[in-house]
PDB file of N, CA and C in Angstrom:
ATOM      1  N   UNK A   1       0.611  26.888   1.667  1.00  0.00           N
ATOM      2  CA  UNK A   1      -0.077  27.810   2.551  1.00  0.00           C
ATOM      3  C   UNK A   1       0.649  29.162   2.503  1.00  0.00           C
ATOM      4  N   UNK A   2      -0.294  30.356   2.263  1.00  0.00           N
ATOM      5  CA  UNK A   2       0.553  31.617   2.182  1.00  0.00           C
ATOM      6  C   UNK A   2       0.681  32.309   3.908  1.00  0.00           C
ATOM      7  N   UNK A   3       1.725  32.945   3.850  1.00  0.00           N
ATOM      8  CA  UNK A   3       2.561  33.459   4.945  1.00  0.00           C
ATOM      9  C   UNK A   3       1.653  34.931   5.435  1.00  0.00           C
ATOM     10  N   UNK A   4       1.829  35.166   6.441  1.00  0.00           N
ATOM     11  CA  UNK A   4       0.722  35.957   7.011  1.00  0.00           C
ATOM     12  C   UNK A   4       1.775  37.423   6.583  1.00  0.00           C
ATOM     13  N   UNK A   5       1.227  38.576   6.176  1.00  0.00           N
ATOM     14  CA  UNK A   5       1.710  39.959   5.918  1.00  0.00           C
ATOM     15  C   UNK A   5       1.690  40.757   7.292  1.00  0.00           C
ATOM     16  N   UNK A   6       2.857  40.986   7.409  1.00  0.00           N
ATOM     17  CA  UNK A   6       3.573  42.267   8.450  1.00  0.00           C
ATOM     18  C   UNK A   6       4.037  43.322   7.641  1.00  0.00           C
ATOM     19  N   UNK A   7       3.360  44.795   8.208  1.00  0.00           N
ATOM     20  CA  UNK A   7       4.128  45.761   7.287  1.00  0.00           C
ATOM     21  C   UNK A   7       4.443  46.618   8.776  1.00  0.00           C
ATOM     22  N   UNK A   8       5.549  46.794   8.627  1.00  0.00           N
ATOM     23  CA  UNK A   8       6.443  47.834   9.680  1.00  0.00           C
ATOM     24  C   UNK A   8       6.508  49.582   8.960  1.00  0.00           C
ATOM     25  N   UNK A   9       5.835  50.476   9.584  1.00  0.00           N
ATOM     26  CA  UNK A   9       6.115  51.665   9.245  1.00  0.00           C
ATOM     27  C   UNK A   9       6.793  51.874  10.211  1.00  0.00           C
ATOM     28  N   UNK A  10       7.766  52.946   9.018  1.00  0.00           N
ATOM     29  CA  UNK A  10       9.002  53.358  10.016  1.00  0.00           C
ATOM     30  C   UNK A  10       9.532  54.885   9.322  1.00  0.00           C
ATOM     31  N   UNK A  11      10.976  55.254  10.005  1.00  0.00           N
ATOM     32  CA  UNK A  11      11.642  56.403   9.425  1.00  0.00           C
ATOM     33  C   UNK A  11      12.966  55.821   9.477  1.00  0.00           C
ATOM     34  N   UNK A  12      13.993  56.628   8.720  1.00  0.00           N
ATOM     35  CA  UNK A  12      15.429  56.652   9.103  1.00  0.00           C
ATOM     36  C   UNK A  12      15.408  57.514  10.420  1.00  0.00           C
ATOM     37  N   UNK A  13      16.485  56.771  11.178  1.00  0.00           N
ATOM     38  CA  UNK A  13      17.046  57.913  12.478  1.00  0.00           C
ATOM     39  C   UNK A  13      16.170  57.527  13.481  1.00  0.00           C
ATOM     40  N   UNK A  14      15.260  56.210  13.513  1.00  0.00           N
ATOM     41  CA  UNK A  14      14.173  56.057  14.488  1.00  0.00           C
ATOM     42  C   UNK A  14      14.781  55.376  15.472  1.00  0.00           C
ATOM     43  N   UNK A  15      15.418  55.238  16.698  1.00  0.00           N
ATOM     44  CA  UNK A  15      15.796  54.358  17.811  1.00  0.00           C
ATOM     45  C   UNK A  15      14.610  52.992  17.602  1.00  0.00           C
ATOM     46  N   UNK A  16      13.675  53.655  17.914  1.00  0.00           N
ATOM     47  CA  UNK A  16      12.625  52.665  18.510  1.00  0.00           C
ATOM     48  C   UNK A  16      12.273  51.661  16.886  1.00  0.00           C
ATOM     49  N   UNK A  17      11.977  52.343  15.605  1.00  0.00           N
ATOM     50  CA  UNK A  17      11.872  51.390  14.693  1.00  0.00           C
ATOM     51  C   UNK A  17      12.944  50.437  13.903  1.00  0.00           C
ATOM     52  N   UNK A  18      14.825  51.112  14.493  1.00  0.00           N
ATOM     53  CA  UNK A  18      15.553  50.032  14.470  1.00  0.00           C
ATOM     54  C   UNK A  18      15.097  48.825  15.333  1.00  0.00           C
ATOM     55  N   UNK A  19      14.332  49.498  16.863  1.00  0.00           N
ATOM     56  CA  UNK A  19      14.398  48.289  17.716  1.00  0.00           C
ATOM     57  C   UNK A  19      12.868  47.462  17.110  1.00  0.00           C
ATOM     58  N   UNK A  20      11.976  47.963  16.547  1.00  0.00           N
ATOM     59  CA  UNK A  20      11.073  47.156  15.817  1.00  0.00           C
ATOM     60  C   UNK A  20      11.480  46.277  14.866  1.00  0.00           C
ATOM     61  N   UNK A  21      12.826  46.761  13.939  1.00  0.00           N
ATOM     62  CA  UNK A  21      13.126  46.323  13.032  1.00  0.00           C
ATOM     63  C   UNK A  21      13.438  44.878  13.268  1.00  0.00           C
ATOM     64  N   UNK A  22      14.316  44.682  14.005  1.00  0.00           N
ATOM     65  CA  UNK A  22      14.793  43.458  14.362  1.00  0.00           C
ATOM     66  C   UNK A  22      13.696  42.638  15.240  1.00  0.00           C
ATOM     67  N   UNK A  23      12.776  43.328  15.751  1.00  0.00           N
ATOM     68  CA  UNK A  23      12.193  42.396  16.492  1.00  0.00           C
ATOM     69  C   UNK A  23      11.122  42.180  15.788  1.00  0.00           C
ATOM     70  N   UNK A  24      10.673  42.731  14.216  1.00  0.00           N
ATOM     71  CA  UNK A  24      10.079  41.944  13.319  1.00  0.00           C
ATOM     72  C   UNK A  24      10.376  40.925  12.498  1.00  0.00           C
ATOM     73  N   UNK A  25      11.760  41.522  12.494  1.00  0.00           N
ATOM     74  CA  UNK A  25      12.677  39.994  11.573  1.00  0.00           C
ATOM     75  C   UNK A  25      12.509  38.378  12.677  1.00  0.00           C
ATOM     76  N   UNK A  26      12.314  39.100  13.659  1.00  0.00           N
ATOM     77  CA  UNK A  26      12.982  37.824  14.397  1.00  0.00           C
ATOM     78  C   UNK A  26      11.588  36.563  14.545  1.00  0.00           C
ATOM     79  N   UNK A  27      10.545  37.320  14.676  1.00  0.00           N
ATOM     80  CA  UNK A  27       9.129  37.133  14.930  1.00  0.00           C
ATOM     81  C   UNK A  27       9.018  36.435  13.330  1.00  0.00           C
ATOM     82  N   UNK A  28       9.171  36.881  12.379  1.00  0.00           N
ATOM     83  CA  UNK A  28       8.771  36.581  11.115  1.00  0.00           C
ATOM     84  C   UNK A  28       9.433  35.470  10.904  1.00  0.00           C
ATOM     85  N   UNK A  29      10.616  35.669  10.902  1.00  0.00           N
ATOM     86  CA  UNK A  29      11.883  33.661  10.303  1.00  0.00           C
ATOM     87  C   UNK A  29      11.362  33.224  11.687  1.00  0.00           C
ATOM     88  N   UNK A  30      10.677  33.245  13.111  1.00  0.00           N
ATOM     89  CA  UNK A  30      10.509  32.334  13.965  1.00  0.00           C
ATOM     90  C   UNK A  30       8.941  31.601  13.196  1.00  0.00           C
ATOM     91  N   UNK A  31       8.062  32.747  12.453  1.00  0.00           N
ATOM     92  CA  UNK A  31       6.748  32.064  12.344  1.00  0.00           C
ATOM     93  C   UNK A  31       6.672  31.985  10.639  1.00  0.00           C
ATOM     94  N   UNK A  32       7.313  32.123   9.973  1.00  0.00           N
ATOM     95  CA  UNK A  32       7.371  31.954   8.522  1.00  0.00           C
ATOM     96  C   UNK A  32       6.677  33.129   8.074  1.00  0.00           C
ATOM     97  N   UNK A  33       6.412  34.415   8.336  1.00  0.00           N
ATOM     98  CA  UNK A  33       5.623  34.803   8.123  1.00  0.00           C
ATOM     99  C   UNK A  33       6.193  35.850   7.175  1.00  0.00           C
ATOM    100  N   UNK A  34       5.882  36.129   5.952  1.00  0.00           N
ATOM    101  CA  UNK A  34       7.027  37.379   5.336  1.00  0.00           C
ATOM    102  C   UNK A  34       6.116  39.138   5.906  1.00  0.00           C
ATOM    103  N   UNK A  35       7.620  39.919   5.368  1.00  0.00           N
ATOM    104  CA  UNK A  35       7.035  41.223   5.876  1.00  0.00           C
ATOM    105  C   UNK A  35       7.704  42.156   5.355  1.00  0.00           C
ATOM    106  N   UNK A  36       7.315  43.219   5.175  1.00  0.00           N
ATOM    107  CA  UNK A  36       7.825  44.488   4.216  1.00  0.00           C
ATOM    108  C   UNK A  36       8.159  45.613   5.222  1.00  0.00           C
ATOM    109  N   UNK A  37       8.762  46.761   4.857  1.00  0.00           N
ATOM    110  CA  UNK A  37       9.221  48.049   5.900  1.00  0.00           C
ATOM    111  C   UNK A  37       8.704  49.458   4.617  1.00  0.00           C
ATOM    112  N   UNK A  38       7.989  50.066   5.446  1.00  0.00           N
ATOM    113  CA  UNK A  38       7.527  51.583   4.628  1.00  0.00           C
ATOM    114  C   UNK A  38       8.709  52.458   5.492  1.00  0.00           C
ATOM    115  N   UNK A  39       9.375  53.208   4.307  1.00  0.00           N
ATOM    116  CA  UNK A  39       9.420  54.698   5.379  1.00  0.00           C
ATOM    117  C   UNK A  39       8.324  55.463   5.260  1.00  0.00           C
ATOM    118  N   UNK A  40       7.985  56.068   6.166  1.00  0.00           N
ATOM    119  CA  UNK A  40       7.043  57.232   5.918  1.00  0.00           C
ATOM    120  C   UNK A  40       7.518  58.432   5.276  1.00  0.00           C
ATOM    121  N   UNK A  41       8.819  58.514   5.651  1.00  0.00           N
ATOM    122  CA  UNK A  41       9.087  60.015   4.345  1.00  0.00           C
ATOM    123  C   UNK A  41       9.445  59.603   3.396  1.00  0.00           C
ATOM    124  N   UNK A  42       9.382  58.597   2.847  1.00  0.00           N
ATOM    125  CA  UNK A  42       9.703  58.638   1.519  1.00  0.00           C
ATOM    126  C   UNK A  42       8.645  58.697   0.748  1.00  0.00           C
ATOM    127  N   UNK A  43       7.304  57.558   1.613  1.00  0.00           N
ATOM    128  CA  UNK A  43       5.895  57.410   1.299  1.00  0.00           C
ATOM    129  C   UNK A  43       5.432  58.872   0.671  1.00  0.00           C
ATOM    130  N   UNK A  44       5.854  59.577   2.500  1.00  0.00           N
ATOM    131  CA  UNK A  44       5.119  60.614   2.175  1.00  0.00           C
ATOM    132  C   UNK A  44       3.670  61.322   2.381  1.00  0.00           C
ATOM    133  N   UNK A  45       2.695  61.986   2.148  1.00  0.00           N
ATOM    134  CA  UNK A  45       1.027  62.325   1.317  1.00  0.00           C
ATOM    135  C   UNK A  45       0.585  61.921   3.090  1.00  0.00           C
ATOM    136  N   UNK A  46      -0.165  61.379   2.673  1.00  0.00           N
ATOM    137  CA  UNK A  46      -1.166  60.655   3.748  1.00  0.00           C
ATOM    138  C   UNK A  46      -0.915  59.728   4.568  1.00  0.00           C
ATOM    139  N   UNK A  47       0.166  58.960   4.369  1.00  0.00           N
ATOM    140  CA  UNK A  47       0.804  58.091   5.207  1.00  0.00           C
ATOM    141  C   UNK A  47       1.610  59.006   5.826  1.00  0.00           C
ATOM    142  N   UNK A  48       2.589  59.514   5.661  1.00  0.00           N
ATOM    143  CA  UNK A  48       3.292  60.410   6.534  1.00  0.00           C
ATOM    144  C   UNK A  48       2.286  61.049   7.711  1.00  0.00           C
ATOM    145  N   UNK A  49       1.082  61.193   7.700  1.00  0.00           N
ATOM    146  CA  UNK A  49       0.418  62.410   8.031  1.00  0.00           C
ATOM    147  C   UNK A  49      -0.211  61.296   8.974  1.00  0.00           C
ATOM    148  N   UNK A  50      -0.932  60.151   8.756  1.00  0.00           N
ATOM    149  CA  UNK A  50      -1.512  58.798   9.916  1.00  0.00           C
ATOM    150  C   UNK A  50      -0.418  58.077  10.271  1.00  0.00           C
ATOM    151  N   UNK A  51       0.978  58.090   9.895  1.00  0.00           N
ATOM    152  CA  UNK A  51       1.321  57.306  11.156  1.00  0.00           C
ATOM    153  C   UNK A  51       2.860  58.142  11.963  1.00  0.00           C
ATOM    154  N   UNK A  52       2.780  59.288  11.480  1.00  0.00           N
ATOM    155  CA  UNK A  52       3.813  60.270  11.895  1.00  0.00           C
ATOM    156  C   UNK A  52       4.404  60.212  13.195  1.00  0.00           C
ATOM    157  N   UNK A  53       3.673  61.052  13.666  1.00  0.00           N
ATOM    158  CA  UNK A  53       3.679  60.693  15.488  1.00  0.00           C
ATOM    159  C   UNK A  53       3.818  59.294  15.940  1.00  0.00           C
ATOM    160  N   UNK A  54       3.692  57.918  15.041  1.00  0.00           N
ATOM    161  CA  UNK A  54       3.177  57.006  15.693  1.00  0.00           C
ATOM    162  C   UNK A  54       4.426  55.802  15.826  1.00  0.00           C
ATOM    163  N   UNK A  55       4.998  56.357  14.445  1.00  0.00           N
ATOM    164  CA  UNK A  55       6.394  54.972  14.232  1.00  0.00           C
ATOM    165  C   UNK A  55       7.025  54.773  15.344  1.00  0.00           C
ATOM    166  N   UNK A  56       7.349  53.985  15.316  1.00  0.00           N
ATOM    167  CA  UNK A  56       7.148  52.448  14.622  1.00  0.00           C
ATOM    168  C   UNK A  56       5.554  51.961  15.047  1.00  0.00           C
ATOM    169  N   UNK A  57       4.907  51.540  13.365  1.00  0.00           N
ATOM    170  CA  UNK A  57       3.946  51.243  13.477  1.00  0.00           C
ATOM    171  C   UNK A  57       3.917  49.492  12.884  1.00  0.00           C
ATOM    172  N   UNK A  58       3.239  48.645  13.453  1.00  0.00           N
ATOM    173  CA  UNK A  58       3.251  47.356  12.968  1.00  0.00           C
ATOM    174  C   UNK A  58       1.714  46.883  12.954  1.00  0.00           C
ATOM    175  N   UNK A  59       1.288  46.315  11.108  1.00  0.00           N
ATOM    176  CA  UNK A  59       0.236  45.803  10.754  1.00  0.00           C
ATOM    177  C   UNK A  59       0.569  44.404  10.327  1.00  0.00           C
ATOM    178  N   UNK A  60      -0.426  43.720  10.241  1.00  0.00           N
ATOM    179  CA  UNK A  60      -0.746  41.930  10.259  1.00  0.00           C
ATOM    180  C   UNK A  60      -2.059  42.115   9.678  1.00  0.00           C
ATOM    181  N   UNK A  61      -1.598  42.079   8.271  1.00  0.00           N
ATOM    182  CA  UNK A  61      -3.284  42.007   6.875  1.00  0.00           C
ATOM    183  C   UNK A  61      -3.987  43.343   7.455  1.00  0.00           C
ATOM    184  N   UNK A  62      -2.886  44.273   7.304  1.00  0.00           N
ATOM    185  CA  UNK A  62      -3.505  45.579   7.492  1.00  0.00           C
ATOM    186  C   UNK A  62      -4.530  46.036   8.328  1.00  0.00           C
ATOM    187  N   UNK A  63      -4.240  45.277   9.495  1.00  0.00           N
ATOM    188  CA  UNK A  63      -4.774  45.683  11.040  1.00  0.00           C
ATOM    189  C   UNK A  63      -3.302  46.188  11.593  1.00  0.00           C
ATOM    190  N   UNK A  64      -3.702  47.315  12.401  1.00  0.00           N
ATOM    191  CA  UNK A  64      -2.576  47.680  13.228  1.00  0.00           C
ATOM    192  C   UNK A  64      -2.710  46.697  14.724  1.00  0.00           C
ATOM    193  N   UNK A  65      -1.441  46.987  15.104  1.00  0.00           N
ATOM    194  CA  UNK A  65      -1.438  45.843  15.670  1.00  0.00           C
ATOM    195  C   UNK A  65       0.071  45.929  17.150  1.00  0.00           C
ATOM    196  N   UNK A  66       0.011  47.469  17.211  1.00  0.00           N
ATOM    197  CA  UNK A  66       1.323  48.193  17.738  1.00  0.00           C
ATOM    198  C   UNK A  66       2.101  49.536  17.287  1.00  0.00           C
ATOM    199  N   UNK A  67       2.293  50.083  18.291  1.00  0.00           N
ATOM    200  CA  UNK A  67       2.983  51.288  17.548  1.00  0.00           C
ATOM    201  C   UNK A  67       4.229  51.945  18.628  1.00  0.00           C
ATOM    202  N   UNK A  68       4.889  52.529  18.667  1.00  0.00           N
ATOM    203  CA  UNK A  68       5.834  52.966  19.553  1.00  0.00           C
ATOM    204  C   UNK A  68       6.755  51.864  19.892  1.00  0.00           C
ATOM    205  N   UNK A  69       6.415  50.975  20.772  1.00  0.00           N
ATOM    206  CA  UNK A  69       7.181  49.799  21.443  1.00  0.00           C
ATOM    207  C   UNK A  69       6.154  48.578  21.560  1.00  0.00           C
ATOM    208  N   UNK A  70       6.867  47.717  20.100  1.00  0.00           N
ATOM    209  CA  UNK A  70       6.126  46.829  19.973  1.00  0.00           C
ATOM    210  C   UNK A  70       6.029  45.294  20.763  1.00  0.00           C
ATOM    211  N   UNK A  71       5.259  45.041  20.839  1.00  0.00           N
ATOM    212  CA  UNK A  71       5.747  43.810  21.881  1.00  0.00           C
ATOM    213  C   UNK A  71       5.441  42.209  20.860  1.00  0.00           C
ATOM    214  N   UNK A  72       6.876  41.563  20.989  1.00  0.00           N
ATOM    215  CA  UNK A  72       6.630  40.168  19.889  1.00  0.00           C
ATOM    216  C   UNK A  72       5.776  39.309  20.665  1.00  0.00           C
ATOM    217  N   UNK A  73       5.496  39.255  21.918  1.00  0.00           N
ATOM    218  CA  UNK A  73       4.180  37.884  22.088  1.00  0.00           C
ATOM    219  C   UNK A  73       3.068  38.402  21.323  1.00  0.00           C
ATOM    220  N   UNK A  74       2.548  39.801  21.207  1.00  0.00           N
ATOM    221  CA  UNK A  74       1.330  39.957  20.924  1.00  0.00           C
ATOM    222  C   UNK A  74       1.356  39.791  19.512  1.00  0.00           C
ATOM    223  N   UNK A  75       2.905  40.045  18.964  1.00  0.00           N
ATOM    224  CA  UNK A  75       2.732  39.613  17.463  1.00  0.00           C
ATOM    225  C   UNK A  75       2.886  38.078  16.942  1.00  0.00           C
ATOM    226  N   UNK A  76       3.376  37.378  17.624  1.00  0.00           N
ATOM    227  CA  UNK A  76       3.634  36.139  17.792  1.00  0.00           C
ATOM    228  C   UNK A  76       1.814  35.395  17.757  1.00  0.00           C
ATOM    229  N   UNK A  77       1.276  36.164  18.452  1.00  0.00           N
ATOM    230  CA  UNK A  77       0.045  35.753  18.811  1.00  0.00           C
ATOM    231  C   UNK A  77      -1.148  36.265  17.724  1.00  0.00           C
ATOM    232  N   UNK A  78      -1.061  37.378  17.700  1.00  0.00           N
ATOM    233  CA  UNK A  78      -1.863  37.595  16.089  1.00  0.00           C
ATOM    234  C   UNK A  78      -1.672  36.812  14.803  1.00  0.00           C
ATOM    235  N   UNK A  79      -0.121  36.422  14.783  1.00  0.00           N
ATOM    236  CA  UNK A  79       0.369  35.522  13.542  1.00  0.00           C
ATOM    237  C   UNK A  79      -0.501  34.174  13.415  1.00  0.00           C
ATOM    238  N   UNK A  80      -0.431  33.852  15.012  1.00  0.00           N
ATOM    239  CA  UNK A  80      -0.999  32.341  15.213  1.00  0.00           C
ATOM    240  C   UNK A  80      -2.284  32.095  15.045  1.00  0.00           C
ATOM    241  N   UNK A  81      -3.383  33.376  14.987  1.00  0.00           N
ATOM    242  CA  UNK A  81      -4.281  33.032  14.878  1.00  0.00           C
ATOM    243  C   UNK A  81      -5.270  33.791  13.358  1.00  0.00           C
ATOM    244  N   UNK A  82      -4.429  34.358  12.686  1.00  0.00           N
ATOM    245  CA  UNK A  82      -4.462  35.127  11.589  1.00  0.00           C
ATOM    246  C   UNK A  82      -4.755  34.396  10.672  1.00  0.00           C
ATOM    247  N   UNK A  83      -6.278  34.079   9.923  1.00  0.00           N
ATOM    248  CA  UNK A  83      -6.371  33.245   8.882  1.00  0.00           C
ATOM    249  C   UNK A  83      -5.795  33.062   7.711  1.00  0.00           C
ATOM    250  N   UNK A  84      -4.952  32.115   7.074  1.00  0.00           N
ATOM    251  CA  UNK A  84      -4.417  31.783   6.137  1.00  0.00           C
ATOM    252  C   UNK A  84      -4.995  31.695   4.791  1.00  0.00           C
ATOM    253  N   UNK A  85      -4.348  32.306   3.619  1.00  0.00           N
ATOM    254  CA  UNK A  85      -5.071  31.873   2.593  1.00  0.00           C
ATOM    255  C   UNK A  85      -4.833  30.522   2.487  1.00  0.00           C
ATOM    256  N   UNK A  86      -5.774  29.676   1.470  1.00  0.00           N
ATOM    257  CA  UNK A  86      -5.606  28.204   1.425  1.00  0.00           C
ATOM    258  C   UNK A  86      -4.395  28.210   0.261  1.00  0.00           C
TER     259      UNK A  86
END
């Protein structure tokens, strides 16, 4: 069974997306779920420009799903009900 996708946009120097950081790791090894980290300046173009203002931003199969101060039940809870590939 494949693992549900979390992508964390973020920056260097972010308070709040260190504090995402860890509280995506923690959410992910609790639900098996793997997950990747964007910076936005490195990205850059158009991503820099939609989630600028917004980091820390957190998607689940590229639904957003939180931004600023993320909260792990609600991600805990999207994971759980997030269809699996077979």
């Amino acid at each position: 069974m494949a693992s549900t996708r979390i992508v964390l946009f973020g920056r260097d120097g972010c308070h709040l997306c260190d504090d995402a950081r860890v509280l995506v790791e923690a959410v992910a090894a609790e639900t098996g779920a793997t997950w990747s980290e964007v910076d936005i300046d490195v990205v850059g173009g158009a991503t820099r420009e939609e989630y600028g203002e917004l980091v820390p931003v957190v998607e689940v199969d590229g639904v957003r799903q939180g931004y600023w101060r993320i909260d792990a039940d609600r991600l805990r809870r999207v994971l759980a009900t997030a269809p699996r590939e077979p």
